[in-house]
C-alpha atoms as a PDB file:
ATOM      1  CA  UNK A   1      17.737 -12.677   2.350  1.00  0.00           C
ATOM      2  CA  UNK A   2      15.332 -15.786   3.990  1.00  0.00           C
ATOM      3  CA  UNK A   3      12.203 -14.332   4.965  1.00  0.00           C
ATOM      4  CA  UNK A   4      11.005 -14.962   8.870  1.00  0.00           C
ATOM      5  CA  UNK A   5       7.390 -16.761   9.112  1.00  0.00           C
ATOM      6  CA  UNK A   6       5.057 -13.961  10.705  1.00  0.00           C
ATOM      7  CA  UNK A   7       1.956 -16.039  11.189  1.00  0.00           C
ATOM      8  CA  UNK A   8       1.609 -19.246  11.435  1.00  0.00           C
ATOM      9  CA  UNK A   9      -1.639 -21.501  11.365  1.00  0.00           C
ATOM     10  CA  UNK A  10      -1.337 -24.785  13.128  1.00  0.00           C
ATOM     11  CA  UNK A  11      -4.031 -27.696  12.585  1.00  0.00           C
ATOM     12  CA  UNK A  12      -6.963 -25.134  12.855  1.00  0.00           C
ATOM     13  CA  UNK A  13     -10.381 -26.545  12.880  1.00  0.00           C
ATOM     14  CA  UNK A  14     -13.360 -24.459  13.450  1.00  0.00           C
ATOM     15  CA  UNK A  15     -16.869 -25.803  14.066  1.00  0.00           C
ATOM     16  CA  UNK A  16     -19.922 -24.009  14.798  1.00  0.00           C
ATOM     17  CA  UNK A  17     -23.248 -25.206  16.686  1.00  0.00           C
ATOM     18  CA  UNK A  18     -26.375 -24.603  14.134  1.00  0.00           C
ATOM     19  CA  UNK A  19     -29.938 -25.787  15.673  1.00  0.00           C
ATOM     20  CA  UNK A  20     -28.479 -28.755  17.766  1.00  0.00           C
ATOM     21  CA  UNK A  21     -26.069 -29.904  14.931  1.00  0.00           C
ATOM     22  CA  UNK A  22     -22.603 -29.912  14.662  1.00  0.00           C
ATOM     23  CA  UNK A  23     -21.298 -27.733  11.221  1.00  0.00           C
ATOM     24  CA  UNK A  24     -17.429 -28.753  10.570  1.00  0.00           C
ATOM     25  CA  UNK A  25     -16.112 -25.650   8.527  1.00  0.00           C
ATOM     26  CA  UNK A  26     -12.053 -26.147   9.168  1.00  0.00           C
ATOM     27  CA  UNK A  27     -10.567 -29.072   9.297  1.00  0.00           C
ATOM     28  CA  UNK A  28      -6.972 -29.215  10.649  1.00  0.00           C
ATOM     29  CA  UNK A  29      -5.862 -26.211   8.423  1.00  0.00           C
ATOM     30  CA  UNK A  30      -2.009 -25.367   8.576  1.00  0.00           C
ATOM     31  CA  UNK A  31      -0.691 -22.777   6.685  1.00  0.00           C
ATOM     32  CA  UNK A  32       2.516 -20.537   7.521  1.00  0.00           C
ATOM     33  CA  UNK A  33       2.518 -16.763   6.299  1.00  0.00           C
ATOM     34  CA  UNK A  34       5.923 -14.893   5.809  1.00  0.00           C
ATOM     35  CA  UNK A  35       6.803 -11.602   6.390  1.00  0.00           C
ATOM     36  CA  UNK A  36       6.710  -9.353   3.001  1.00  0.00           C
ATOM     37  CA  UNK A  37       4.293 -12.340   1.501  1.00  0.00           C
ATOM     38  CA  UNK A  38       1.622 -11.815  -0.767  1.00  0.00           C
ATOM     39  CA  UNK A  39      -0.790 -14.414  -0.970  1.00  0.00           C
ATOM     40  CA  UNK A  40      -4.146 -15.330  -1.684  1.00  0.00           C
ATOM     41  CA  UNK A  41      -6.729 -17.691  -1.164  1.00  0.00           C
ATOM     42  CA  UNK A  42      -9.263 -19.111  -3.533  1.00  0.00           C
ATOM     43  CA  UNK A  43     -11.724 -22.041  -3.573  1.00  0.00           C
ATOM     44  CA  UNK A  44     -15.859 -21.999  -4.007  1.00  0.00           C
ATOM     45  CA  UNK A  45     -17.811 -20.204  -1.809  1.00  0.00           C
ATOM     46  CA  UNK A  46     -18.596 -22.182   1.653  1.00  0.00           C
ATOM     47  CA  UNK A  47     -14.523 -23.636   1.316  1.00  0.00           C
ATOM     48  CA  UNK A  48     -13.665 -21.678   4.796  1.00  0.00           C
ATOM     49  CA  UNK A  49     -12.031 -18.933   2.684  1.00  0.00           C
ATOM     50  CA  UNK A  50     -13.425 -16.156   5.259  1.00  0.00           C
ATOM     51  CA  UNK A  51     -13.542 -18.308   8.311  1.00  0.00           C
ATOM     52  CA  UNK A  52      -9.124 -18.871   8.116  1.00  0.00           C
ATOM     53  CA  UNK A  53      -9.346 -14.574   7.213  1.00  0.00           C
ATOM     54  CA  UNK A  54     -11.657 -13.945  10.434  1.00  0.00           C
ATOM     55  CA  UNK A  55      -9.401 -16.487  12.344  1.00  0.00           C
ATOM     56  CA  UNK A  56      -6.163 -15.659  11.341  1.00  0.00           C
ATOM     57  CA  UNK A  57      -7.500 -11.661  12.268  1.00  0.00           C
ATOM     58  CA  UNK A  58      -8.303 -12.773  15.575  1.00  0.00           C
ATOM     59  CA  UNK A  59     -12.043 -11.828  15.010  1.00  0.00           C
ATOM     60  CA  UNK A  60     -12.823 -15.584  15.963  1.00  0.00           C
ATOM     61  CA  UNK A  61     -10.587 -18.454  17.904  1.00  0.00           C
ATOM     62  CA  UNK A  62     -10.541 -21.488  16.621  1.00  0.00           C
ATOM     63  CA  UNK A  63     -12.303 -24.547  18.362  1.00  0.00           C
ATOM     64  CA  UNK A  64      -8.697 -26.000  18.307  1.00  0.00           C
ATOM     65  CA  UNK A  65      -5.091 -25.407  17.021  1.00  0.00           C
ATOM     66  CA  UNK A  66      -2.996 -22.552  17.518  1.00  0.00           C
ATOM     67  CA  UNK A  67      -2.374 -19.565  15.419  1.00  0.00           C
ATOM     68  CA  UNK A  68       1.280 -17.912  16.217  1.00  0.00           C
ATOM     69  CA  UNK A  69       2.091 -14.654  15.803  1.00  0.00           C
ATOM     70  CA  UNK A  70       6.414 -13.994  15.695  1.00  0.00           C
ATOM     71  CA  UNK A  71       5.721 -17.423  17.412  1.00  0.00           C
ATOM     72  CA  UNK A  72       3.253 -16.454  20.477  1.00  0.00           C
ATOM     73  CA  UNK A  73      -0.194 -18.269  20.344  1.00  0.00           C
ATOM     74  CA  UNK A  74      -2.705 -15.451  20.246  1.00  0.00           C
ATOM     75  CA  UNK A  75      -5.414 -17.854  20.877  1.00  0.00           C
ATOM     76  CA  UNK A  76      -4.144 -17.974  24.444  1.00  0.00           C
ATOM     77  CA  UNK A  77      -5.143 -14.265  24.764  1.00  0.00           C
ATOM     78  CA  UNK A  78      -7.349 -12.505  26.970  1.00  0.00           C
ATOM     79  CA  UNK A  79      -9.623 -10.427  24.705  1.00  0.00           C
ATOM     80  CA  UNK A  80      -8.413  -7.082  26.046  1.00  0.00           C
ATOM     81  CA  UNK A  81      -5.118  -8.163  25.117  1.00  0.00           C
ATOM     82  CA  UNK A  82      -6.115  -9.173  21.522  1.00  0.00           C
ATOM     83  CA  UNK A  83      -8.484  -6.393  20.654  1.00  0.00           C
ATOM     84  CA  UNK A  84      -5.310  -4.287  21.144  1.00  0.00           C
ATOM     85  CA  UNK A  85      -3.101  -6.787  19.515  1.00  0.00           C
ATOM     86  CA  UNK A  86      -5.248  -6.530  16.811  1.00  0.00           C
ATOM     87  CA  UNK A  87      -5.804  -3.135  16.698  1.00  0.00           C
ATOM     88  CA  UNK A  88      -2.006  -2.348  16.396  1.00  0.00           C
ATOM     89  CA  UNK A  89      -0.684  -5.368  14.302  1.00  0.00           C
ATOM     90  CA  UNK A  90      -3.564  -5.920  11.982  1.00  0.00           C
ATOM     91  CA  UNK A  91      -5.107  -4.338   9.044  1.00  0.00           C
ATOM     92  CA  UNK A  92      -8.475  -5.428   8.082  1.00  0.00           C
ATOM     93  CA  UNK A  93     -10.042  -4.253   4.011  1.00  0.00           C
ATOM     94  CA  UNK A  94     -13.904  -5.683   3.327  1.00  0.00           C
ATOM     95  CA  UNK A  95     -15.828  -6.264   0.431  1.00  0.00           C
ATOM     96  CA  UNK A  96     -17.780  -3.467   1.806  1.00  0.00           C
ATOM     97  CA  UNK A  97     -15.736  -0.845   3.085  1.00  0.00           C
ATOM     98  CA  UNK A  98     -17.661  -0.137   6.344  1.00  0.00           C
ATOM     99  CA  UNK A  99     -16.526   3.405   6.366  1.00  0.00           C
ATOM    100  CA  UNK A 100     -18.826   5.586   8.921  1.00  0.00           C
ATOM    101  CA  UNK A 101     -21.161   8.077   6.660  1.00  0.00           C
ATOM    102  CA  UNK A 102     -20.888  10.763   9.023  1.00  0.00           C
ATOM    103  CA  UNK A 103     -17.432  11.348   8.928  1.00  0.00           C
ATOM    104  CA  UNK A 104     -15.087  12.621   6.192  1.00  0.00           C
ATOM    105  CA  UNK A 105     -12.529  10.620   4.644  1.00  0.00           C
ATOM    106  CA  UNK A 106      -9.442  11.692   6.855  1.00  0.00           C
ATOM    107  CA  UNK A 107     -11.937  10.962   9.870  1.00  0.00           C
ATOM    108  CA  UNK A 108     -12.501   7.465   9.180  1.00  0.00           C
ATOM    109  CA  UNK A 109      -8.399   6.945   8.463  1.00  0.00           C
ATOM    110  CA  UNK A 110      -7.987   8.170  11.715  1.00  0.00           C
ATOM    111  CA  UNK A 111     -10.247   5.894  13.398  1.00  0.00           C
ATOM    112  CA  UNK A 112      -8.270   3.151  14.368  1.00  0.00           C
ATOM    113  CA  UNK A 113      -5.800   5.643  16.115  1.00  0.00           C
ATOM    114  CA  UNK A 114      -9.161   7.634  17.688  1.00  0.00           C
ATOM    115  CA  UNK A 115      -9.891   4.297  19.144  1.00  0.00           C
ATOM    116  CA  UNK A 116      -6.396   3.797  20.910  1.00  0.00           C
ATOM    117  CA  UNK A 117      -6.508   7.396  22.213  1.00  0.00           C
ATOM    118  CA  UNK A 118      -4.044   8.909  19.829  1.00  0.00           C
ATOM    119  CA  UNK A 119      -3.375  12.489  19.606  1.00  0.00           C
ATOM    120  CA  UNK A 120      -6.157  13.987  16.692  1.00  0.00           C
ATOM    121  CA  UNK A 121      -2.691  16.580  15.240  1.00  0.00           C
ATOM    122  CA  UNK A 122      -0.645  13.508  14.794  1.00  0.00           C
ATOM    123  CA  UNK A 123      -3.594  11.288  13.456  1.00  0.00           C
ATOM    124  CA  UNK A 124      -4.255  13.822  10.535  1.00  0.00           C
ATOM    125  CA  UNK A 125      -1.434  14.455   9.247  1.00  0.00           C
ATOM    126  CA  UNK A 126      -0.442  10.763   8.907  1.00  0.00           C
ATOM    127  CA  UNK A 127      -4.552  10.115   7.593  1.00  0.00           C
ATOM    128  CA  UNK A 128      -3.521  12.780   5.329  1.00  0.00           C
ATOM    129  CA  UNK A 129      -0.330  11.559   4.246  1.00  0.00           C
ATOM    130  CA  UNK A 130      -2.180   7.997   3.953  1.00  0.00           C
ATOM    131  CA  UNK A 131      -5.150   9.106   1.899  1.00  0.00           C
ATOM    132  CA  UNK A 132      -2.321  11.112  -0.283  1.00  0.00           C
ATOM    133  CA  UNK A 133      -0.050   7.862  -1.408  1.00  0.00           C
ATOM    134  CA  UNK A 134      -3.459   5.905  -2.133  1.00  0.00           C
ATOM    135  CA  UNK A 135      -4.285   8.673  -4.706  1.00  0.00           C
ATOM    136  CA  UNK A 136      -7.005  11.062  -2.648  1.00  0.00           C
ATOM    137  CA  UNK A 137      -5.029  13.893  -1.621  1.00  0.00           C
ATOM    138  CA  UNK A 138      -8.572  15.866  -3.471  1.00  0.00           C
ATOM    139  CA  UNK A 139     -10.908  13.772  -1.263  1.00  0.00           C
ATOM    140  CA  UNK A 140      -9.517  15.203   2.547  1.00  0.00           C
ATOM    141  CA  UNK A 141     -13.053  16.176   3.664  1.00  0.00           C
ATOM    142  CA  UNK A 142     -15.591  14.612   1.415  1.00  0.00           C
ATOM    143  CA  UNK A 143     -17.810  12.173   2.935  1.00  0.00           C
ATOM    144  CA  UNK A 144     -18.340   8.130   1.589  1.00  0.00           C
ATOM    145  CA  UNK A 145     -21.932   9.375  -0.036  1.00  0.00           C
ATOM    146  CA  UNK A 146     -19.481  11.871  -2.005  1.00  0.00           C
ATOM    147  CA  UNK A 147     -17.149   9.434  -3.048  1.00  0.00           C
ATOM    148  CA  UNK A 148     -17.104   6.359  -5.949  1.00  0.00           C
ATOM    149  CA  UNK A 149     -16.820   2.962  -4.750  1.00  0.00           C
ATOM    150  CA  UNK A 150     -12.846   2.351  -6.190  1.00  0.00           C
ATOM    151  CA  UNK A 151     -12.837   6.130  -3.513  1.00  0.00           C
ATOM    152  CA  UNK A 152     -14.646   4.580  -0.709  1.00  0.00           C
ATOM    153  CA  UNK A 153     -12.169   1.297  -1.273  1.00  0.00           C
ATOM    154  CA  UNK A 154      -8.945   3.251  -1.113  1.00  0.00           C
ATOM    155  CA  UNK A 155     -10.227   4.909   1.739  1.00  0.00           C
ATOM    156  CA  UNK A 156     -10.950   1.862   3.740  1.00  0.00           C
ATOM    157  CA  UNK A 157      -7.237   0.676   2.563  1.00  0.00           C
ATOM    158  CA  UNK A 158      -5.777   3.911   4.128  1.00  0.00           C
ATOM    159  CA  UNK A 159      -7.587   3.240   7.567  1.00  0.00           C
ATOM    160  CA  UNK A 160      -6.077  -0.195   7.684  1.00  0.00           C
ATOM    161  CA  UNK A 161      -2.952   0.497   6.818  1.00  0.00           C
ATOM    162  CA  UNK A 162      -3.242   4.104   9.809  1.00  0.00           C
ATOM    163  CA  UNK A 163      -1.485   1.764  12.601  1.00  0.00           C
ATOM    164  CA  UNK A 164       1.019   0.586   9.783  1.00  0.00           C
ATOM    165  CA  UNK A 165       0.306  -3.185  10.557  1.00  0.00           C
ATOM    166  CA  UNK A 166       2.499  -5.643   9.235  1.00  0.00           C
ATOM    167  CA  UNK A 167      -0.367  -7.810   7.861  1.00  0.00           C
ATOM    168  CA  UNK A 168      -3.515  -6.767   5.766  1.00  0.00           C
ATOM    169  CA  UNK A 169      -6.423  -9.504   5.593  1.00  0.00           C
ATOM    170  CA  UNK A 170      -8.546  -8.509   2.570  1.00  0.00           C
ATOM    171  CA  UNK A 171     -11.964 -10.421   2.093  1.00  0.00           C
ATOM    172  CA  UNK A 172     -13.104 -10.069  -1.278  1.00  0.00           C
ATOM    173  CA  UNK A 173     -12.079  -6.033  -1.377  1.00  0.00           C
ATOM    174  CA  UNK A 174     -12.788  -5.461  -5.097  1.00  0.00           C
ATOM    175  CA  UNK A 175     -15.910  -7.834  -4.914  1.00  0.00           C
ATOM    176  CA  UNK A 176     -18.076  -4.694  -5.199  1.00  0.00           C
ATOM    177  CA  UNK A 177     -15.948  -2.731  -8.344  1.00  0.00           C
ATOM    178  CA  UNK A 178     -16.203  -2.235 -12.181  1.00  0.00           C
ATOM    179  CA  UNK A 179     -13.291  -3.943 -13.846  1.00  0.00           C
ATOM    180  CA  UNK A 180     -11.221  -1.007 -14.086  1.00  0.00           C
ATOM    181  CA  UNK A 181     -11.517   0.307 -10.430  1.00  0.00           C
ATOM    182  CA  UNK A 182     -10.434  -3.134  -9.480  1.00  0.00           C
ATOM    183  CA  UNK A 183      -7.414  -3.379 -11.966  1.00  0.00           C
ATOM    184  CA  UNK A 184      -6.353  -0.205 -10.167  1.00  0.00           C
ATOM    185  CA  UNK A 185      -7.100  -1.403  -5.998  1.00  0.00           C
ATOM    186  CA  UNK A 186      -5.032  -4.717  -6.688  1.00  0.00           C
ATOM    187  CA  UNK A 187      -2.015  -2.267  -8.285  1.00  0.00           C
ATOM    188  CA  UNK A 188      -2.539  -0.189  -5.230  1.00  0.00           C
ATOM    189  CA  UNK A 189      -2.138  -3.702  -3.195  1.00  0.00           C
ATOM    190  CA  UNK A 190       1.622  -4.500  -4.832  1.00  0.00           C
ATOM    191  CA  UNK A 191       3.015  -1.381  -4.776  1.00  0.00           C
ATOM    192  CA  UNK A 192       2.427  -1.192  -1.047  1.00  0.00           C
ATOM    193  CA  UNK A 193       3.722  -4.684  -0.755  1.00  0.00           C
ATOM    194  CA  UNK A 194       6.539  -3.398  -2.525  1.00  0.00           C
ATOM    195  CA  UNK A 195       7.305   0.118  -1.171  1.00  0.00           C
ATOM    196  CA  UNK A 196       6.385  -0.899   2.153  1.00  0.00           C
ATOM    197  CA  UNK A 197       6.875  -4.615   3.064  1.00  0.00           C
ATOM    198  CA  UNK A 198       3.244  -5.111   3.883  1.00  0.00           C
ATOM    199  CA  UNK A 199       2.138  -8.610   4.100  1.00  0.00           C
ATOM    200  CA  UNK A 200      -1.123  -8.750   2.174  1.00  0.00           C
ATOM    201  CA  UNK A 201      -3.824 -12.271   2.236  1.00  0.00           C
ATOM    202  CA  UNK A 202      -6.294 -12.014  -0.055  1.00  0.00           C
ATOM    203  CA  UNK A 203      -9.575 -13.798  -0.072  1.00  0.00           C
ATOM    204  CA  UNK A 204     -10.818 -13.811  -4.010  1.00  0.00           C
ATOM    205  CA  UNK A 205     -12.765 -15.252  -6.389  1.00  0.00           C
ATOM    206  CA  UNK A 206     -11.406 -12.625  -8.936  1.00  0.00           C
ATOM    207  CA  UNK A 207      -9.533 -15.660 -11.259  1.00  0.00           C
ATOM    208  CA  UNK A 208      -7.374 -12.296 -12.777  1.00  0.00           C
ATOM    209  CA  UNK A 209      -6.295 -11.315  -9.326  1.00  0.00           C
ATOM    210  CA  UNK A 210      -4.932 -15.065  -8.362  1.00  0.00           C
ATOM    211  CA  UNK A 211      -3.244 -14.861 -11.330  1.00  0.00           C
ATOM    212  CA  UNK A 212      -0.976 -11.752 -10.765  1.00  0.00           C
ATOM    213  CA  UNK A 213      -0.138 -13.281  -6.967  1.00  0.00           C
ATOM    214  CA  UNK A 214       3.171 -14.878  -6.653  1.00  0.00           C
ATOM    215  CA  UNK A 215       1.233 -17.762  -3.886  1.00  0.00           C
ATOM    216  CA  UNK A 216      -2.290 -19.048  -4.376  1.00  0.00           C
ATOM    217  CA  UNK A 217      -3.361 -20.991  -1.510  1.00  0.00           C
ATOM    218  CA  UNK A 218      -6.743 -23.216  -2.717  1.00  0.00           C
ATOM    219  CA  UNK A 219      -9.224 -24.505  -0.437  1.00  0.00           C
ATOM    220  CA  UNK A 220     -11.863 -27.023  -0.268  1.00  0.00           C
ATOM    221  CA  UNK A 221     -14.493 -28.128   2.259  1.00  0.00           C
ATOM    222  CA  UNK A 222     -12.846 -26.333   4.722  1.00  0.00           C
ATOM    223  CA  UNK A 223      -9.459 -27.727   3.838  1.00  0.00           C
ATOM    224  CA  UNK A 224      -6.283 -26.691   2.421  1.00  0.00           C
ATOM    225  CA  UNK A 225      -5.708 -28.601  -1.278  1.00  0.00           C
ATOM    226  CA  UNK A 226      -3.464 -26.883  -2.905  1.00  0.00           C
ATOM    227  CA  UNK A 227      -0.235 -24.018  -1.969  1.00  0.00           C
ATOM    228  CA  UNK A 228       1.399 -22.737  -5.174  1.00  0.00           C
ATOM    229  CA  UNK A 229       4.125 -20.349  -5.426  1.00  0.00           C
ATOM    230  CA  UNK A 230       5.433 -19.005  -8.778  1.00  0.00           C
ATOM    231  CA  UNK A 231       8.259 -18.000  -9.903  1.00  0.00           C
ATOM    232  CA  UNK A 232       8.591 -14.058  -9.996  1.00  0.00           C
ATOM    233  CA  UNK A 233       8.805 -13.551 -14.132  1.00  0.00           C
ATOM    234  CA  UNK A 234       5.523 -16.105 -14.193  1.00  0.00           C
ATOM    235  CA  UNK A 235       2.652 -14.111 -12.594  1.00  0.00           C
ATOM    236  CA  UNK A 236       3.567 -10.170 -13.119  1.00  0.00           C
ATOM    237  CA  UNK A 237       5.967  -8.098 -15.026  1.00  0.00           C
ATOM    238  CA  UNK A 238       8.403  -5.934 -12.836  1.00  0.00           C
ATOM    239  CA  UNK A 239       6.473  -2.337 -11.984  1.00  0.00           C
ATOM    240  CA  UNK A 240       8.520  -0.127 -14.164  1.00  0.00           C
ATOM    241  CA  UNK A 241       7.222  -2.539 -17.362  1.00  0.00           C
ATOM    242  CA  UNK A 242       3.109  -2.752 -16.297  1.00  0.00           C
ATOM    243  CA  UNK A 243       1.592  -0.010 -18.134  1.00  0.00           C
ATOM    244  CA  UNK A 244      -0.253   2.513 -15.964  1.00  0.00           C
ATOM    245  CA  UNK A 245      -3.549   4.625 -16.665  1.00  0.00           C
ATOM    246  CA  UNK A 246      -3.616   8.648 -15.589  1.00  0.00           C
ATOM    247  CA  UNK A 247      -7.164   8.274 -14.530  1.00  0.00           C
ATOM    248  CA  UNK A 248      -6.573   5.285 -12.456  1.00  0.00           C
ATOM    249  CA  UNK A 249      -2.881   4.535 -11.387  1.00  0.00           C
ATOM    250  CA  UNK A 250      -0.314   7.349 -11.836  1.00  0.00           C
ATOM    251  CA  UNK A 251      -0.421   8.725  -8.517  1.00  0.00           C
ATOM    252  CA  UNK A 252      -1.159   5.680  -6.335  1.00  0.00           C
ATOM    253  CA  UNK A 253       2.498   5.183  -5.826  1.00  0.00           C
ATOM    254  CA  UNK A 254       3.026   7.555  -3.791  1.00  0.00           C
ATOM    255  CA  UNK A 255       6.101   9.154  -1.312  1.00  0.00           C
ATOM    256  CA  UNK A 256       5.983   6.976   1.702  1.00  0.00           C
ATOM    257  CA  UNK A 257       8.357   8.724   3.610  1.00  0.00           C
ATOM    258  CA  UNK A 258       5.283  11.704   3.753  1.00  0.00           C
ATOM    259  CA  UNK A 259       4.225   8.836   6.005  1.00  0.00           C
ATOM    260  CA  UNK A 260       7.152   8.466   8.620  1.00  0.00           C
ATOM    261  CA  UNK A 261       7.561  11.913   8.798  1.00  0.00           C
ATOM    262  CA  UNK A 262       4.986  13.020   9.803  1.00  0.00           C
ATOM    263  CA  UNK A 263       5.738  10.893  12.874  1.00  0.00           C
ATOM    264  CA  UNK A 264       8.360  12.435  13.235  1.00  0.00           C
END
């Protein structure tokens, strides 16, 4: 079945005032997302890697272009209207997690639902179920300063995934992890691709991540040089043939219908 286009980017440039001169850092990007895609993004650092993330979040606007959403131009939004689109439709991972240090791990899932005025019963129990299918049913009530950085990583994932967004922008998100840890966060990122239809863009420079995507989209002085998309048995064996670690990946699977029902 044809995949729709979800997002679409449409001759973006972004340019920024810095101490009366004029800093170009997007030049007529165009790039169209699909739903169930999972891409990511590579070039050197200063390409406009996080600038297109930030944009294409709705963090920033562009200084022209449009950027279409099921084919609406959110840049034509009032910022009421896109804080909530973005809240709702939009699931943001960092290369640092950002997690609040006061608050225990089900408490910063349920943040993004806090923030919209959501019943706390209903919050925890999908928080919960969240924290549960990214492997930390054991970490319900520690804090971040109680948990490892691959914890405090799956934790953020959990929050951004609370409103059950159809896209997830993640800037650099294992930037900050040992090798291992990060093997197991981007395993974490297919199988929710997979089990759930998430649409995940990555921002990397992890050169083993880009090559287990099935789309690498490279960029260059704040242009788009190169979109590749492989063919499925070329960048990553089928799930039931990649070998999985106890420690790190048996129970990030998962039962996402804990998920929906608790909705229901």
């Amino acid at each position: 079945m044809a995949k729709s286009d979800m997002v679409v980017v449409e001759n973006v440039s972004k340019r920024f005032e810095h101490e009366g001169n004029e800093l170009t850092v997007l030049k007529n990007v165009s790039l169209t997302v699909q739903e169930r895609d999972m891409l990511c993004v590579v070039g050197p650092s200063g390409a406009g890697k996080s600038t297109l993330l930030h944009l294409m979040g709705t963090l920033d606007l562009p200084t022209s272009g449009k950027i279409k959403y099921d084919g609406e131009d959110v840049t034509r939004f009032g910022s009421a209207r896109l804080a909530a689109f973005r809240n709702e439709r939009i699931g943001f991972v960092f290369q640092f997690h950002h997690l609040l240090p006061e608050f225990t791990a089900v408490e910063n899932v349920m943040m993004p639902g806090l923030i919209r005025g959501q019943r706390r019963g209903k919050l925890k129990g999908r928080a919960e179920a969240l924290l549960e299918e990214v492997g930390l049913a054991h970490r319900f009530s520690h804090r971040p300063g109680e948990l490892s950085g691959g914890e405090q990583q799956r934790v953020a994932l959990a929050r951004a995934l609370m409103m059950e967004p159809r896209l997830v922008l993640a800037d650099e998100p294992t930037g900050n992890l040992d090798t291992a840890t990060s093997h197991a966060v981007h395993e974490l990122f297919f199988r929710l691709n997979e089990a759930r239809g998430t649409t995940f863009l990555i921002v990397t420079h992890n050169p083993e991540l880009a090559k287990l995507m099935p789309r690498v989209v490279s960029m260059r002085d704040g242009e788009i040089e190169g979109d590749v998309r492989k063919d499925v048995d070329s960048y990553r064996a089928p799930s039931s043939e990649r070998p999985m670690t106890q420690s790190k990946s048996a129970e990030i699977g998962g039962d996402v219908d804990k998920v929906r029902a608790e909705e229901e």
